[in-house]
N, C-alpha and C. Protein backbone atom coordinates (compact mmCIF):
# COMPACT_ATOMS: atom_id res chain seq x y z
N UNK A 1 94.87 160.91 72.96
CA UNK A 1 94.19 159.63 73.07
C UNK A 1 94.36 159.12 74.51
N UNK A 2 93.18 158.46 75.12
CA UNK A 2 93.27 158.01 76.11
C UNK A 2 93.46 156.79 76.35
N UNK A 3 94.36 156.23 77.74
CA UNK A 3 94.75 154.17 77.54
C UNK A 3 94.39 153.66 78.45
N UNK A 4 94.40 152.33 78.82
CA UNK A 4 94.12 151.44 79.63
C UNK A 4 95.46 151.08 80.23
N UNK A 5 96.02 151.31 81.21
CA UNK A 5 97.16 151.15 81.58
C UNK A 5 97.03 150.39 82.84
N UNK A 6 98.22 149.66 82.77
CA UNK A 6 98.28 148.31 83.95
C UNK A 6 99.83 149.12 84.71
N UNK A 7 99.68 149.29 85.92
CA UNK A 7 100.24 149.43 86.44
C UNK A 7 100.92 147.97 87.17
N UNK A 8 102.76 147.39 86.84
CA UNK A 8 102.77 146.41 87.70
C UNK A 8 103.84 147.15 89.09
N UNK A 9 103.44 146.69 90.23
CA UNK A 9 104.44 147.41 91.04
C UNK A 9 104.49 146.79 92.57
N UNK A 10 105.11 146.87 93.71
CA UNK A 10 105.61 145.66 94.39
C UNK A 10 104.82 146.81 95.78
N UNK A 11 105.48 147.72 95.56
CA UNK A 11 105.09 148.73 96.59
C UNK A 11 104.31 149.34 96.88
N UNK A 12 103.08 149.61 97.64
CA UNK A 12 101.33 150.11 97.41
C UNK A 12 101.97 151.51 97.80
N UNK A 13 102.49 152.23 98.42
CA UNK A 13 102.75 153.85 98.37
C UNK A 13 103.53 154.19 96.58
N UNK A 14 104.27 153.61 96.36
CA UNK A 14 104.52 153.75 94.93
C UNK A 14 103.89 153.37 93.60
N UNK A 15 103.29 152.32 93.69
CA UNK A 15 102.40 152.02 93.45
C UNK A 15 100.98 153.62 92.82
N UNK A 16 100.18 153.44 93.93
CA UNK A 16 99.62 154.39 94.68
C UNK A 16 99.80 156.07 93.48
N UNK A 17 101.07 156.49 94.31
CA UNK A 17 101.57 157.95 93.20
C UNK A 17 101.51 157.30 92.10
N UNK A 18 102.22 156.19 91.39
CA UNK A 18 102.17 156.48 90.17
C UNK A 18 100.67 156.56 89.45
N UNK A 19 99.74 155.81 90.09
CA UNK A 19 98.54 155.42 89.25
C UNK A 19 97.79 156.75 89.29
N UNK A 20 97.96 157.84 90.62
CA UNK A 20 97.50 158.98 90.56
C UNK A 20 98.12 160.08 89.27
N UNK A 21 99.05 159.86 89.08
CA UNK A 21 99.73 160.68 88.04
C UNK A 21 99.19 160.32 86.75
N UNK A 22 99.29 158.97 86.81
CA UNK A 22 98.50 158.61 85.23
C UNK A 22 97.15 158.71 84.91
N UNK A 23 96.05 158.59 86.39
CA UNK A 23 95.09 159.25 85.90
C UNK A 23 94.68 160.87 85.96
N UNK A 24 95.89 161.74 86.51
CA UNK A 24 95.95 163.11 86.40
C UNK A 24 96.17 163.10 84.64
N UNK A 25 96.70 162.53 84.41
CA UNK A 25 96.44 162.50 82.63
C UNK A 25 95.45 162.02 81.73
N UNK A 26 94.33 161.65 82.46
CA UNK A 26 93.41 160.93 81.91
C UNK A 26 93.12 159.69 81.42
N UNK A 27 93.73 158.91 82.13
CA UNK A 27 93.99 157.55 81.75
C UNK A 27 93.37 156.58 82.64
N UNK A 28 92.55 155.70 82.46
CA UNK A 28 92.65 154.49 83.24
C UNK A 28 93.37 153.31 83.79
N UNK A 29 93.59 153.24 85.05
CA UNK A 29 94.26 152.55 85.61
C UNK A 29 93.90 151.72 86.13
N UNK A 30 94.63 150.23 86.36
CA UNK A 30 94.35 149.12 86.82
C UNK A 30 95.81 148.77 87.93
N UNK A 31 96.25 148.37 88.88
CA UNK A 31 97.16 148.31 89.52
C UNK A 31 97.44 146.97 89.93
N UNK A 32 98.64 146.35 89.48
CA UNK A 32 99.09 145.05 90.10
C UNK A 32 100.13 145.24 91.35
N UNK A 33 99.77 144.45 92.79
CA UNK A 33 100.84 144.79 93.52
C UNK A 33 101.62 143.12 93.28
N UNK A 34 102.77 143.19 92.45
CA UNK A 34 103.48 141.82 91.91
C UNK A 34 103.34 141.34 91.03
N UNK A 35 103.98 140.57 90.64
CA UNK A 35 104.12 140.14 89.11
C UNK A 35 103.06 138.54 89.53
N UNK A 36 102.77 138.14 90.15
CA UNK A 36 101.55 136.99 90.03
C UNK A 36 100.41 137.73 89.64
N UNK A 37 99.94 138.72 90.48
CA UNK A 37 98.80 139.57 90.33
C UNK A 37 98.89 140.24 89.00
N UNK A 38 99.79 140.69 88.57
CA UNK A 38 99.94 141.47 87.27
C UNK A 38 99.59 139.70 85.49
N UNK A 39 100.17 138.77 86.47
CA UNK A 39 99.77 137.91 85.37
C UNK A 39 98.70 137.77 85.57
N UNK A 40 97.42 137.66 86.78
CA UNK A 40 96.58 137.25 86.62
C UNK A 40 95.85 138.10 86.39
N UNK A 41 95.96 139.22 86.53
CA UNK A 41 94.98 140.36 85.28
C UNK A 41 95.31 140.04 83.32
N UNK A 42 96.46 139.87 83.83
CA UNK A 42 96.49 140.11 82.12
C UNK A 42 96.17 138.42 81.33
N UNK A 43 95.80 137.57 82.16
CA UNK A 43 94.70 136.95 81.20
C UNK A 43 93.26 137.01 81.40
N UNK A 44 93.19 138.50 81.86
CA UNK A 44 91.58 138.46 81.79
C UNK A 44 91.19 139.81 80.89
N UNK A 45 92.20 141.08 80.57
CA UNK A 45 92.33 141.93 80.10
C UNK A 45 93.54 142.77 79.47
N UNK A 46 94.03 142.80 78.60
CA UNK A 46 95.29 143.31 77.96
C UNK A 46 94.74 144.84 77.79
N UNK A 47 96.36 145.78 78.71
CA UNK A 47 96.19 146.74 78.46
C UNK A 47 96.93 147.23 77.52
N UNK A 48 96.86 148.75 77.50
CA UNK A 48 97.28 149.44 76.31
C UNK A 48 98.79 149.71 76.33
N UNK A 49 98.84 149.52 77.99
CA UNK A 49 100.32 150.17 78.02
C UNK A 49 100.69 149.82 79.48
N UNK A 50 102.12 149.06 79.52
CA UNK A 50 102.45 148.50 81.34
C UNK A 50 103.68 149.36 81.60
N UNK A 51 103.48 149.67 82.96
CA UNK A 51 104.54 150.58 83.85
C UNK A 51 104.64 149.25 84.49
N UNK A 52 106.08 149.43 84.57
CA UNK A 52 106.49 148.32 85.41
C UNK A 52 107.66 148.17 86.19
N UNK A 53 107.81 147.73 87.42
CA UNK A 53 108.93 148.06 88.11
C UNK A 53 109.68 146.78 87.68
N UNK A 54 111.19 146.66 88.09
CA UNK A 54 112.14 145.76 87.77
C UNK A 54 111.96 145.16 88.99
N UNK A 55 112.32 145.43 90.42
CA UNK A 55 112.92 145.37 91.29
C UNK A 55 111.69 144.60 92.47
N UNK A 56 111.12 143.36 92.44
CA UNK A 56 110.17 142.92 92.40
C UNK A 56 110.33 141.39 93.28
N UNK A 57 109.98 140.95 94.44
CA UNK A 57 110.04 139.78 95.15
C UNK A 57 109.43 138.38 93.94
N UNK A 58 110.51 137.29 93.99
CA UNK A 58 109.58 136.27 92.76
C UNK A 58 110.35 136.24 91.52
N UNK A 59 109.43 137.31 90.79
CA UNK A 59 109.74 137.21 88.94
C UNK A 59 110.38 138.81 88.88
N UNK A 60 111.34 139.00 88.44
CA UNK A 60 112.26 140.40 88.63
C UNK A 60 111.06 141.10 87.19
N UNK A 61 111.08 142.47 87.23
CA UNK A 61 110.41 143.01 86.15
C UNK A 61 111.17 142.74 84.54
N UNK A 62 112.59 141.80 84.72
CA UNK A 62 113.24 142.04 83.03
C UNK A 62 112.45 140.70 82.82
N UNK A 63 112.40 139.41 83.32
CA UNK A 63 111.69 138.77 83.09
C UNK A 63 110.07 138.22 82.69
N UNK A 64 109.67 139.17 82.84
CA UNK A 64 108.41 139.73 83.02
C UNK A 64 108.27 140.33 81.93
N UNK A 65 109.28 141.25 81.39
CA UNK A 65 109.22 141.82 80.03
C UNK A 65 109.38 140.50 78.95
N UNK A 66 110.46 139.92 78.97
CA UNK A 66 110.55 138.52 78.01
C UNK A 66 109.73 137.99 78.33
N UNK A 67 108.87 137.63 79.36
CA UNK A 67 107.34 136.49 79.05
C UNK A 67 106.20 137.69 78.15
N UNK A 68 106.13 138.61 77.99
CA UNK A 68 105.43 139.63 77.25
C UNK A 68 105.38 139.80 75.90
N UNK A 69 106.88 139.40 75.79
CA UNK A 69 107.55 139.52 74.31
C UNK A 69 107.46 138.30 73.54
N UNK A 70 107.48 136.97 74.37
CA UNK A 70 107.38 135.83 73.51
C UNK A 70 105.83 135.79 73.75
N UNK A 71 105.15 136.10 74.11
CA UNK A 71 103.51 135.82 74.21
C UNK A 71 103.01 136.49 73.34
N UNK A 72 102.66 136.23 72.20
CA UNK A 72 101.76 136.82 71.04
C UNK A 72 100.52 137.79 71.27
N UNK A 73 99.98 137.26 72.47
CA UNK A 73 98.65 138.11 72.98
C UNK A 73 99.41 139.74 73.41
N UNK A 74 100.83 139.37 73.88
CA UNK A 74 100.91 140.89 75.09
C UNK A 74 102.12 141.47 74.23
N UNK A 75 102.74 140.51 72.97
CA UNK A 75 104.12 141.24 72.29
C UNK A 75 103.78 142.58 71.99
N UNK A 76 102.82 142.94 71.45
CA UNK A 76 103.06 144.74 71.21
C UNK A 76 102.62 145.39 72.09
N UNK A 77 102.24 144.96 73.41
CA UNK A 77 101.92 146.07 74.43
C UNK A 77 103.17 146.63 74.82
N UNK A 78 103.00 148.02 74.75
CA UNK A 78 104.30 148.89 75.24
C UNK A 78 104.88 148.71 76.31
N UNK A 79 105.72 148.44 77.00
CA UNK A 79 106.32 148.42 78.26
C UNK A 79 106.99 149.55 78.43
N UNK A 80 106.82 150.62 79.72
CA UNK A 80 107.85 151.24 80.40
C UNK A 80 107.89 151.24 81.77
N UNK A 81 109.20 150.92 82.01
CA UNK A 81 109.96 150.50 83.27
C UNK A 81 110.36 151.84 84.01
N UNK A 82 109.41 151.40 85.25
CA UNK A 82 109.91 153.06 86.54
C UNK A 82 110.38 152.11 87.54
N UNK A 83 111.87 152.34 87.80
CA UNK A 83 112.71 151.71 88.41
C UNK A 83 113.72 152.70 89.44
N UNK A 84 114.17 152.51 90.36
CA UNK A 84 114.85 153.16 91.34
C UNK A 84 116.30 153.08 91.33
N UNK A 85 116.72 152.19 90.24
CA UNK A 85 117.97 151.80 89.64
C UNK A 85 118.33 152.53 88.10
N UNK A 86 118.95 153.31 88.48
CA UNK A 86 119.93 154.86 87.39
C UNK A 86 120.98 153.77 86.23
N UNK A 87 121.79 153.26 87.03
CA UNK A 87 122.92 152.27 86.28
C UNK A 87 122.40 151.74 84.56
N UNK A 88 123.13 152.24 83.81
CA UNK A 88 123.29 152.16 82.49
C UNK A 88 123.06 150.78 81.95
N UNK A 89 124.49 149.72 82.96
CA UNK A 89 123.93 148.32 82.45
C UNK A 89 122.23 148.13 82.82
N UNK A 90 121.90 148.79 83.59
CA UNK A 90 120.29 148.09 83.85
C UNK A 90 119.05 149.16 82.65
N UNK A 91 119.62 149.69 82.33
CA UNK A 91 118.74 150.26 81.71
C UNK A 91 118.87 149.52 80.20
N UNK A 92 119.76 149.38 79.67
CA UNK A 92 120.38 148.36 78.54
C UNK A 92 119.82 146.64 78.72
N UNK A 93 119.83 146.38 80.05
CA UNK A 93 119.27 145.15 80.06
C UNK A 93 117.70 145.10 79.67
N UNK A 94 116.71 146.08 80.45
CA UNK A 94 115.70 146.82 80.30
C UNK A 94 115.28 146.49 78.82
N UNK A 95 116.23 147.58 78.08
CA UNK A 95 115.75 147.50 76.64
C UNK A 95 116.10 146.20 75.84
N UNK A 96 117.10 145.61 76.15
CA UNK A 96 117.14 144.39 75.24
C UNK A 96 116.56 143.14 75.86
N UNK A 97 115.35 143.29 77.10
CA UNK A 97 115.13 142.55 77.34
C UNK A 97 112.91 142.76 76.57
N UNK A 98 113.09 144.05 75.69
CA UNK A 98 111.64 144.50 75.22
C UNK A 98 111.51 145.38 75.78
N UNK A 99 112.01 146.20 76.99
CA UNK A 99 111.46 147.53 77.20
C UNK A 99 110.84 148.74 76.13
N UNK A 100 110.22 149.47 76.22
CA UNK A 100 110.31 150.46 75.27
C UNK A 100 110.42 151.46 75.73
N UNK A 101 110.76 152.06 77.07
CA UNK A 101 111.25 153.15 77.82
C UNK A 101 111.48 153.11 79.26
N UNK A 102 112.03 153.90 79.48
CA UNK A 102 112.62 153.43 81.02
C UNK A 102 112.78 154.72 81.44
N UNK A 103 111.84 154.71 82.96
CA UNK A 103 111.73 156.05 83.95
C UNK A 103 112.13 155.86 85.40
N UNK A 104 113.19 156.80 86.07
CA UNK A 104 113.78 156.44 87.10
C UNK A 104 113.16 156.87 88.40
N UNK A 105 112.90 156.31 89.11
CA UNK A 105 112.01 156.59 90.81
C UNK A 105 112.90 157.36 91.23
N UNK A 106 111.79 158.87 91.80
CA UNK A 106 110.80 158.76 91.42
C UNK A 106 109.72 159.86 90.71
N UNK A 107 109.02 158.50 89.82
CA UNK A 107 108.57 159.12 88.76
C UNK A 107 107.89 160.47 88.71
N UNK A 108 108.28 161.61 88.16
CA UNK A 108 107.63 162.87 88.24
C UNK A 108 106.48 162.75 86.85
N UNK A 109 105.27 163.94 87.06
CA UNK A 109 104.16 163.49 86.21
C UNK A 109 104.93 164.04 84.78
N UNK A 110 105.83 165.10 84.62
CA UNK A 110 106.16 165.41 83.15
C UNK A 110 107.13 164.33 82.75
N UNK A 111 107.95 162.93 83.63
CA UNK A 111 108.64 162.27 82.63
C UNK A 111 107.40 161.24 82.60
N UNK A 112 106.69 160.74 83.42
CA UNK A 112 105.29 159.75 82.81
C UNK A 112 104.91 160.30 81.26
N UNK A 113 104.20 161.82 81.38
CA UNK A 113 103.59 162.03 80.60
C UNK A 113 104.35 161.94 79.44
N UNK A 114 106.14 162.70 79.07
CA UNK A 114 106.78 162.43 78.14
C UNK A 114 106.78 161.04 77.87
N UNK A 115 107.44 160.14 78.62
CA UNK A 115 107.27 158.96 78.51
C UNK A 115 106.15 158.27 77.43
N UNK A 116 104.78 158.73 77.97
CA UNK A 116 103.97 158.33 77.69
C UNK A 116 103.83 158.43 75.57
N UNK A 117 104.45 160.01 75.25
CA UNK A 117 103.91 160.55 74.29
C UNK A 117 105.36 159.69 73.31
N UNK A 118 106.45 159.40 73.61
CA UNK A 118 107.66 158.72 73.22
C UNK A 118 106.65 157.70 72.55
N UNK A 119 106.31 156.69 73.36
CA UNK A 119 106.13 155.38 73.10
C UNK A 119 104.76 155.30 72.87
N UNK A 120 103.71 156.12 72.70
CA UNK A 120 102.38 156.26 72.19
C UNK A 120 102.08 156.21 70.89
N UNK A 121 103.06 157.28 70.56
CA UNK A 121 103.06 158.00 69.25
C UNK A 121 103.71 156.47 67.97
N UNK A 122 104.35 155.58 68.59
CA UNK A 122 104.47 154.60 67.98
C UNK A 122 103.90 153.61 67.66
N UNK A 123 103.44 152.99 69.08
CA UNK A 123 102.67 152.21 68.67
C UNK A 123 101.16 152.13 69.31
N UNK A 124 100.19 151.70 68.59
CA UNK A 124 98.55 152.07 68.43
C UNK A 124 98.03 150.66 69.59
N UNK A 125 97.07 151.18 70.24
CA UNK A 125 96.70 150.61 71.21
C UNK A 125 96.27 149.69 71.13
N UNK A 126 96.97 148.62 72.28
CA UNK A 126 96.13 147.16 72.47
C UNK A 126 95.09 146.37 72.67
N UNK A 127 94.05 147.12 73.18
CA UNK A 127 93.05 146.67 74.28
C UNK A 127 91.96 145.94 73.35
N UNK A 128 92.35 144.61 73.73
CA UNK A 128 92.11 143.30 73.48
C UNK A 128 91.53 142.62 74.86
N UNK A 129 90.69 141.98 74.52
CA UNK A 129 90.16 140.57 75.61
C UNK A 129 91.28 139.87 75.50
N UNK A 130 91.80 139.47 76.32
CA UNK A 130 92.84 138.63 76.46
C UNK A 130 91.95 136.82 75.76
N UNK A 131 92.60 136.48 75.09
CA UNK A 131 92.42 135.13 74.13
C UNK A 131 93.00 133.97 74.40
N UNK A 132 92.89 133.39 75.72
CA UNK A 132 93.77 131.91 76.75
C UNK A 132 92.80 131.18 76.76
């Protein structure tokens, strides 16, 4: 199955690779550089599935996950976090902050694609008009 994926990410060379990898898988991509830009797509279109970095000038990416999670429109969109930070507590924060997988920079296309098939296979796609 193919998704609508929102890329959020701070860095346009990282950025950049990842969105090429995800559409080497056939996927459509949309790219936020920051978490303002990443909100202001997603009240105009909810994707199927957000890559998202933590490590982010502003709104850090765990926060970003909890405004996702209490928002009814974006709670079941999948989140996975490609982050440049390995450390256990952060990957734990990650998940109890709504993550649903977490990939470490930088991202190679077989952990995207695993990634992808982890947290696919669960839950069924979003793509909704965003409703604000």
């Amino acid at each position: 199955m193919l998704y609508n994926v929102l890329i959020v990410e701070d860095d346009r060379t990282m950025a950049e690779s990842l969105a090429a990898q995800v559409r080497v898988l056939g996927h459509t991509v949309a790219v936020a550089l920051g978490p303002r830009i990443a909100m202001q797509q997603l009240n105009q279109v909810i994707p199927d599935l957000i890559f998202l970095d933590i490590n982010m000038p502003g709104v850090n990416g765990l926060e970003i996950v909890r405004f996702l999670r209490r928002d009814p429109t974006t709670a079941k969109v999948p989140v996975i976090i490609v982050s440049g930070e390995e450390a256990e507590p952060t990957k734990r924060a990650a998940f109890a902050a709504g993550a649903n997988d977490y990939i470490v920079k930088p991202a190679m296309l077989e952990d995207i694609e695993a990634s992808l098939a982890r947290v696919m296979s669960t839950d069924p796609p979003a793509s909704l008009p965003a409703e604000r």
